[in-house]
Protein backbone atom coordinates (compact mmCIF):
# COMPACT_ATOMS: atom_id res chain seq x y z
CA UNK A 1 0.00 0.00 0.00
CA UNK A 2 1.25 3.60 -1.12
CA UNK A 3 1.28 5.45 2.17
CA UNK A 4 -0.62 8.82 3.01
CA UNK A 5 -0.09 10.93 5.81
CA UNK A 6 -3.31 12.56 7.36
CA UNK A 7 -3.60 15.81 9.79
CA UNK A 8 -6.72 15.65 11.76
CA UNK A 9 -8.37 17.78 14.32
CA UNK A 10 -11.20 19.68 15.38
CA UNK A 11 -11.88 23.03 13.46
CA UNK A 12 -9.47 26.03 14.45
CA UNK A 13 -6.43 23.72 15.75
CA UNK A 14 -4.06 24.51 13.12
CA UNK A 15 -4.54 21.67 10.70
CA UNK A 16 -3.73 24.19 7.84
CA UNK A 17 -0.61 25.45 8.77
CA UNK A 18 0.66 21.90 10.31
CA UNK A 19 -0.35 20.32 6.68
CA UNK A 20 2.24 23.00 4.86
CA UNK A 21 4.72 22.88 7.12
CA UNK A 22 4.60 18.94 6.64
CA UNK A 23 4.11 18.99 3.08
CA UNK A 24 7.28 21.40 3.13
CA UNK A 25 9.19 18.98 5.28
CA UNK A 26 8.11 15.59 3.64
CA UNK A 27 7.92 17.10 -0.16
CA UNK A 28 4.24 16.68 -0.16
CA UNK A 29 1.39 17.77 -1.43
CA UNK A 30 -2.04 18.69 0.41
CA UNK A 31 -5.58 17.48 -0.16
CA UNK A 32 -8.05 19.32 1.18
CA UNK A 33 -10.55 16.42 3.01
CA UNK A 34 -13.54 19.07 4.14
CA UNK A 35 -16.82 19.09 2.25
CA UNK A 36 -17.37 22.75 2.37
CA UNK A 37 -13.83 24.12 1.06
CA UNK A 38 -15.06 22.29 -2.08
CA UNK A 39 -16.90 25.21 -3.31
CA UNK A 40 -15.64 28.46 -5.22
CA UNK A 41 -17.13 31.60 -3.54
CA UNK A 42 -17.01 30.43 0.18
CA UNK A 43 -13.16 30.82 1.24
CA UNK A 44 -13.98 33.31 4.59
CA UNK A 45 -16.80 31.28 6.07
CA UNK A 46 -14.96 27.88 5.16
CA UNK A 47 -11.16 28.93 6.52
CA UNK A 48 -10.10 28.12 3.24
CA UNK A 49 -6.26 28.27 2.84
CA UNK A 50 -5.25 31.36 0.96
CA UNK A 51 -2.37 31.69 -1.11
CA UNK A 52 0.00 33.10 1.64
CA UNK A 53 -1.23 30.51 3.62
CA UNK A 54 -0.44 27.63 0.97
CA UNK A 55 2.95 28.89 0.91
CA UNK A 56 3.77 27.78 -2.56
CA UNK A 57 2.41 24.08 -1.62
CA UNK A 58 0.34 22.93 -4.02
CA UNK A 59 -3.11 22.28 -2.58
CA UNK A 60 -6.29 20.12 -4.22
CA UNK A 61 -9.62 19.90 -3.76
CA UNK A 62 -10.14 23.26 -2.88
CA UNK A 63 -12.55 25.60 -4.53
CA UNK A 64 -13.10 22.93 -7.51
CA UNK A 65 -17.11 22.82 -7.17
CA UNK A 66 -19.98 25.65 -7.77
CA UNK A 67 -21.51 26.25 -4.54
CA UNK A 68 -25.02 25.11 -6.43
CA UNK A 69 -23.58 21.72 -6.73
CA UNK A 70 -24.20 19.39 -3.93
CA UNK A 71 -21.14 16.81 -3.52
CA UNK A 72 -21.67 13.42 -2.00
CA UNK A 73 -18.84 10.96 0.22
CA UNK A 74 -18.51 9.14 -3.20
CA UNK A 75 -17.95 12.13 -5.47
CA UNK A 76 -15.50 13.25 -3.46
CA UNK A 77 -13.54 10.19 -3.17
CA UNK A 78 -13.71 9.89 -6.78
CA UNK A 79 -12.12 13.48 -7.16
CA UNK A 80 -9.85 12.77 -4.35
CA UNK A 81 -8.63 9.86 -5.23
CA UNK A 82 -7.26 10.84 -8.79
CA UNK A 83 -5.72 13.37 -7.33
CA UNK A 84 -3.93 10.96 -4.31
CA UNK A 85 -2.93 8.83 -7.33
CA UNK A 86 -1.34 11.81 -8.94
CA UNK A 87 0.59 13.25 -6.46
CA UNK A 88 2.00 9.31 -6.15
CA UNK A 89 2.83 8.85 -9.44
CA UNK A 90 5.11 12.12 -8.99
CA UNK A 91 6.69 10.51 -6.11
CA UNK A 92 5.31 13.69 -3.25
CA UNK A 93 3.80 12.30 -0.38
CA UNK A 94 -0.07 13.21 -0.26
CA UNK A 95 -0.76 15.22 2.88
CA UNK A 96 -4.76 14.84 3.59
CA UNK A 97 -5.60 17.60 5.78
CA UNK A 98 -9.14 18.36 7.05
CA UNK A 99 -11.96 17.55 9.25
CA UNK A 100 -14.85 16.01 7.64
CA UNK A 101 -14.35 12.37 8.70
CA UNK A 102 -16.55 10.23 6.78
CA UNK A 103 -14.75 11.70 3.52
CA UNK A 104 -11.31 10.82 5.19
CA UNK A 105 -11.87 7.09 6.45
CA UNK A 106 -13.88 6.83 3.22
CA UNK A 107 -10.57 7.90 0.72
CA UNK A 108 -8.31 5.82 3.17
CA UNK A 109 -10.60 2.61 2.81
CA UNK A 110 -10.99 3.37 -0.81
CA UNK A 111 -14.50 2.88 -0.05
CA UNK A 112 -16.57 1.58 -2.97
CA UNK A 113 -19.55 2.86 -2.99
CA UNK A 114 -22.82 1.26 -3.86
CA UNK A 115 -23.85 1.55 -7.00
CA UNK A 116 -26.20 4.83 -7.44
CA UNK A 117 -24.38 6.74 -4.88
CA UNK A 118 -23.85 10.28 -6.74
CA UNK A 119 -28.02 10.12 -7.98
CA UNK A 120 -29.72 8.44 -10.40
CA UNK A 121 -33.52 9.09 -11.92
CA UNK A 122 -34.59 6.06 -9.38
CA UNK A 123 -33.52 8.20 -6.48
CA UNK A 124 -35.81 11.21 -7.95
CA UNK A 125 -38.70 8.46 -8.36
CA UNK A 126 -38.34 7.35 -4.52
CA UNK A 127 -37.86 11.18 -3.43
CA UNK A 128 -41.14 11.32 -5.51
CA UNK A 129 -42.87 8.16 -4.03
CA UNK A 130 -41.50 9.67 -0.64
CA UNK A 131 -43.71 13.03 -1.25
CA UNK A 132 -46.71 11.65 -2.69
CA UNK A 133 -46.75 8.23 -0.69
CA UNK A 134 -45.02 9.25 2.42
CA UNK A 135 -41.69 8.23 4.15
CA UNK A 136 -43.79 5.31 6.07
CA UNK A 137 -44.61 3.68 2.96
CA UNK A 138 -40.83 3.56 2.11
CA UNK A 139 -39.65 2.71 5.27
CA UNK A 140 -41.98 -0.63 5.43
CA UNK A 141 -40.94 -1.16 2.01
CA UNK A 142 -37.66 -1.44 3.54
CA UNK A 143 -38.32 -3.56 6.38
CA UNK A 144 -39.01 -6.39 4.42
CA UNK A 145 -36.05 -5.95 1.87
CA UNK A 146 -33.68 -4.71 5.33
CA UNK A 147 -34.48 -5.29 8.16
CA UNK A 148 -31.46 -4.48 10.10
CA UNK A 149 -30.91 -1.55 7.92
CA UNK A 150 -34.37 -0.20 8.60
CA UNK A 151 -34.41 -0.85 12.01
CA UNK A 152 -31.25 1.57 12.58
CA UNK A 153 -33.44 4.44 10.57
CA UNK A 154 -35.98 7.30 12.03
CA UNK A 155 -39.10 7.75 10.06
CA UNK A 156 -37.56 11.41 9.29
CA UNK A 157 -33.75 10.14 8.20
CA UNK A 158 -35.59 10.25 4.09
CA UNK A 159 -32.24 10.70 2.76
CA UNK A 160 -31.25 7.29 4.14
CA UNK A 161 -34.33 5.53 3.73
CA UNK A 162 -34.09 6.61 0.06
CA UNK A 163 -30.59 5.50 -0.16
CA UNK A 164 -30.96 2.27 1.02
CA UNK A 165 -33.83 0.98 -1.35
CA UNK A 166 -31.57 2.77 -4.09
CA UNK A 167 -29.11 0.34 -3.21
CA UNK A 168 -31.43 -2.94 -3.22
CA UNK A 169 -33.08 -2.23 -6.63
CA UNK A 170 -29.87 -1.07 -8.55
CA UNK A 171 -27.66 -3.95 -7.17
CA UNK A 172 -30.06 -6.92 -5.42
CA UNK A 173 -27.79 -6.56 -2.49
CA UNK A 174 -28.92 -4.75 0.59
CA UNK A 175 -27.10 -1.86 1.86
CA UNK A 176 -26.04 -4.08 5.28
CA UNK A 177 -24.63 -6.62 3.03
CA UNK A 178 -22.69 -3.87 0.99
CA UNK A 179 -21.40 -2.32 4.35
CA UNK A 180 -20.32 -5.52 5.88
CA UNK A 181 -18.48 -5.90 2.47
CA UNK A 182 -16.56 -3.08 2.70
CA UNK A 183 -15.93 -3.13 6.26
CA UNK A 184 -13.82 -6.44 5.39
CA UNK A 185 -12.04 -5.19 2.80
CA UNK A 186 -8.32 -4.27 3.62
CA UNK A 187 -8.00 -0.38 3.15
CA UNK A 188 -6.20 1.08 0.11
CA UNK A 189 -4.04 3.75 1.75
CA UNK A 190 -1.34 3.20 4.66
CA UNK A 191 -2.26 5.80 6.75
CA UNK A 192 -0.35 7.85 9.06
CA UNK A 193 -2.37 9.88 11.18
CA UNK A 194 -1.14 13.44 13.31
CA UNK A 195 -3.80 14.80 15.10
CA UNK A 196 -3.96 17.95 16.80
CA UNK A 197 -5.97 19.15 19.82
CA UNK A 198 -5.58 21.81 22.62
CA UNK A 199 -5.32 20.06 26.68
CA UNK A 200 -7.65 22.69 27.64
CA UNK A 201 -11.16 22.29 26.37
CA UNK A 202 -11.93 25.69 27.00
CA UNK A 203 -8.69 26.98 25.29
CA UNK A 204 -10.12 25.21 22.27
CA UNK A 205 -13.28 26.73 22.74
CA UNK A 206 -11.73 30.68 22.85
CA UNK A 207 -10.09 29.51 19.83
CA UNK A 208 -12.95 29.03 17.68
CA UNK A 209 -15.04 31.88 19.14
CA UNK A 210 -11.79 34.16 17.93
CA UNK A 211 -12.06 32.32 14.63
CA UNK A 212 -15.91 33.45 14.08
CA UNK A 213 -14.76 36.62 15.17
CA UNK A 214 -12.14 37.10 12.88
CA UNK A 215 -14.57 35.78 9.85
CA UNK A 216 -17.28 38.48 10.72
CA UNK A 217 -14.30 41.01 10.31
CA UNK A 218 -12.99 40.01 6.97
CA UNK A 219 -16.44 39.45 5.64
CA UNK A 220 -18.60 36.72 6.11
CA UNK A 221 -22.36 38.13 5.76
CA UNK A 222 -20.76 40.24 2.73
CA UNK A 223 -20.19 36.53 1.17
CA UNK A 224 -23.43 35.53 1.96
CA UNK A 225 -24.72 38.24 0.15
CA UNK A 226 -22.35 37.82 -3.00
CA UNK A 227 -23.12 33.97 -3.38
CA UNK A 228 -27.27 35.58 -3.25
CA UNK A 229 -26.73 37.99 -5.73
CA UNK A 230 -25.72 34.93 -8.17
CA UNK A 231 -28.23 33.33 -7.72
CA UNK A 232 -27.71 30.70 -5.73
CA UNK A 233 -30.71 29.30 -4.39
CA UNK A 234 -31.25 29.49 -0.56
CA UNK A 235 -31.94 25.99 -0.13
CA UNK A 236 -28.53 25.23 -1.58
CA UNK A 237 -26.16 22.72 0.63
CA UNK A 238 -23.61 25.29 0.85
CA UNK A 239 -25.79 27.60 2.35
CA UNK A 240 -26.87 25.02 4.87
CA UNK A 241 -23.06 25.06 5.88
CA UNK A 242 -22.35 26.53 9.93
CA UNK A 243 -21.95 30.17 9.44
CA UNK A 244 -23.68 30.77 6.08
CA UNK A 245 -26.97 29.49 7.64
CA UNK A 246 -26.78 32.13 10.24
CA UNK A 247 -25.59 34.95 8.05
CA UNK A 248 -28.49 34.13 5.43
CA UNK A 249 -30.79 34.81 8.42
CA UNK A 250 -29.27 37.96 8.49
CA UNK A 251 -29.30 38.42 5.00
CA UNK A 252 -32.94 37.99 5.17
CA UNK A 253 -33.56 40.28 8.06
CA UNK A 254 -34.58 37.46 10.53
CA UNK A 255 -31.75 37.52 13.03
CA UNK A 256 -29.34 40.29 13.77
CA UNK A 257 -25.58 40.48 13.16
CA UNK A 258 -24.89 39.29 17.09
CA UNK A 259 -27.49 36.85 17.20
CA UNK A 260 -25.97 35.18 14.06
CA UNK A 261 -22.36 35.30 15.86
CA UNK A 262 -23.53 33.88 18.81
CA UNK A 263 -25.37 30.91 16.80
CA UNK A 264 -22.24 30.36 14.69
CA UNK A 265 -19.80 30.20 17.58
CA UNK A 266 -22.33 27.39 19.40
CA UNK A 267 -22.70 25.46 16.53
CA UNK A 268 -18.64 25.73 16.13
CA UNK A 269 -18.16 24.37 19.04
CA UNK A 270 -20.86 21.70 18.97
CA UNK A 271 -19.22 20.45 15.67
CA UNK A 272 -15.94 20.46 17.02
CA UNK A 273 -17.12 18.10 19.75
CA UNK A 274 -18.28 16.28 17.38
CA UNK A 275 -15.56 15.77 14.88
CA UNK A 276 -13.30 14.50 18.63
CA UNK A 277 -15.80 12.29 19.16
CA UNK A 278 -15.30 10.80 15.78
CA UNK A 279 -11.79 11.25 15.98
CA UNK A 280 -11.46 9.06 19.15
CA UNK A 281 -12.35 5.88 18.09
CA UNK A 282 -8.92 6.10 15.75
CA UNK A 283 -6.17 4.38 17.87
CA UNK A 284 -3.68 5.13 15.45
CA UNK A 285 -3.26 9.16 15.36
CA UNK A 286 -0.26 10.51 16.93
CA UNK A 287 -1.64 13.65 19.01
CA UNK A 288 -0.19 17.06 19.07
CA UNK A 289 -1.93 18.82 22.45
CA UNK A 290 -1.36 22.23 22.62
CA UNK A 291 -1.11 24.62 25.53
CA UNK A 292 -3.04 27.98 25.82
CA UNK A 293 -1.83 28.58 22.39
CA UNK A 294 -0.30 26.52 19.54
CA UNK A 295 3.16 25.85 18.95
CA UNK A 296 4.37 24.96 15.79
CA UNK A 297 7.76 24.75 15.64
CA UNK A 298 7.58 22.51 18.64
CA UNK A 299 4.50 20.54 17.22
CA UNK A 300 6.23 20.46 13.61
CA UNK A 301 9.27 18.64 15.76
CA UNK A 302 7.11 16.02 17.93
CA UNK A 303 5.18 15.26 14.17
CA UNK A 304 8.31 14.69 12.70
CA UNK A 305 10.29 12.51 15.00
CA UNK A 306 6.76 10.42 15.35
CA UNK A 307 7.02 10.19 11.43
CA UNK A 308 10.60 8.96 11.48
CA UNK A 309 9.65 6.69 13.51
CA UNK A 310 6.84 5.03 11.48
CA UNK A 311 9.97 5.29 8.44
CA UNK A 312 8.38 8.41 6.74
CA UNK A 313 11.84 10.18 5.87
């Protein structure tokens, strides 16, 4: 297996600067693993990297999709994935930096999705059976083809419901079956995993309320307004995004500037929890654990010497 090397983390612990300064070390490349830096138009309210940030790193994956599109695990590892294999075939090291987890552990699995798994026209005929028949009808439909599958699903998880009987009728296999599949399969990266978190929950907390802070400044309901005026519809999944949801509100006139500040820096920190909590059940990331504040050159030293280590040189 062609090895990887993955920085991980909770939003606002440095991941960005800790993937270039490894890149820079290891003659690597980044990937960007987080579903919203996908889209053009978005780079305040996303922490995209910007060019002084990249510092002359190449860096993929980011900014590649219109903000209209809606991108799925599986697109995404498609994308991904060519570009892993390209950075390989140059002989660079990819550096996968991000927090959206399912994406990550689905490119390091080299997860292979069921069939139907970026839409199809029988998706839009159960999304219509769904509105016309109800999500009850669908769901009993899938207790007989699924029952463990169905029995894991709320009558309001659609989406899943949906995807599920996608699965059965394109492929005669039932999405458990699929799953327990994969989950045997041997994964197609060798992964090596530095993860970075603060000792002080509450030190990680300031951090992100100083990072909401920060994109209010530089211009986050100005964005809002911009991806609006070109007419992207509200309902769009980038808008659902933390931060642009609160900022459309404001956009709208239903919630002022602090109440949308307030909202963003909860949810922030809700989703950081979150993304640790997903993070946890990983026994193989090295952790980086900062103090009140991060340091790198210290961090960039315990990453490396773990990396040695493990015979990245």
């Amino acid at each position: 297996m062609a090895t990887v090397l993955c920085v991980v983390g909770p939003t606002a612990t440095g991941k960005t600067k800790m993937g270039v300064a490894l890149a820079k070390r290891f003659d690597g490349e980044v990937v960007s693993v987080d579903s919203m830096q996908l889209y053009r138009g978005m780079a305040i309210g996303t922490a995209a990297p910007t060019r002084e940030e990249m510092e002359g790193i190449p860096h993929h994956m980011v900014a590649v999709a219109d903000p209209a599109e809606s991108w799925s695990a599986a697109r995404y590892v498609h994308a991904a994935d060519a570009c892993v294999q390209d950075i390989l075939g140059r002989g660079r090291l990819p550096v996968l930096v991000g927090g959206t987890g399912l994406y990550l552990d689905a490119l390091i699995r080299g997860t292979d999705f069921a069939a139907g798994s970026q839409g199809t026209e029988l998706r839009q005929q159960l999304q219509r059976r769904a509105r016309q028949e109800g999500t009850e009808t669908l769901l009993e439909e899938l207790r007989r083809i699924d029952p463990a599958a169905a029995q894991k699903l709320h009558l309001r998880d659609e989406k899943r419901i949906i995807r599920a009987l996608e699965v059965w009728y394109e492929t005669g296999c039932t999405i458990t079956e699929h799953d327990r599949q994969e989950r045997q399969r041997p994964p197609k990266y060798d992964a090596l995993y530095i993860g970075l978190d603060f000792l002080d929950r509450q030190d990680l907390r300031d951090r992100i309320d100083r990072r909401v802070d920060t994109m209010v400044e530089q211009g986050l309901l100005e964005e809002v307004e911009t991806l609006l005026a070109s007419g992207l519809p509200r309902d769009a999944t980038a808008l659902q995004a933390i931060g642009y949801k609160q900022f459309l509100a404001v956009a709208e006139g239903t919630a002022t500037r602090q109440e949308a500040i307030e909202e963003v820096k909860l949810r922030s920190r809700q989703y950081a929890k979150r993304q640790l909590t997903w993070l946890r059940r990983n026994p193989d990331i090295f952790w980086v654990r900062w103090e009140r504040r991060p340091n790198f050159p210290e961090g960039l030293q315990k990453a490396t010497e773990y990396l040695h280590s493990r015979g990245l040189c």
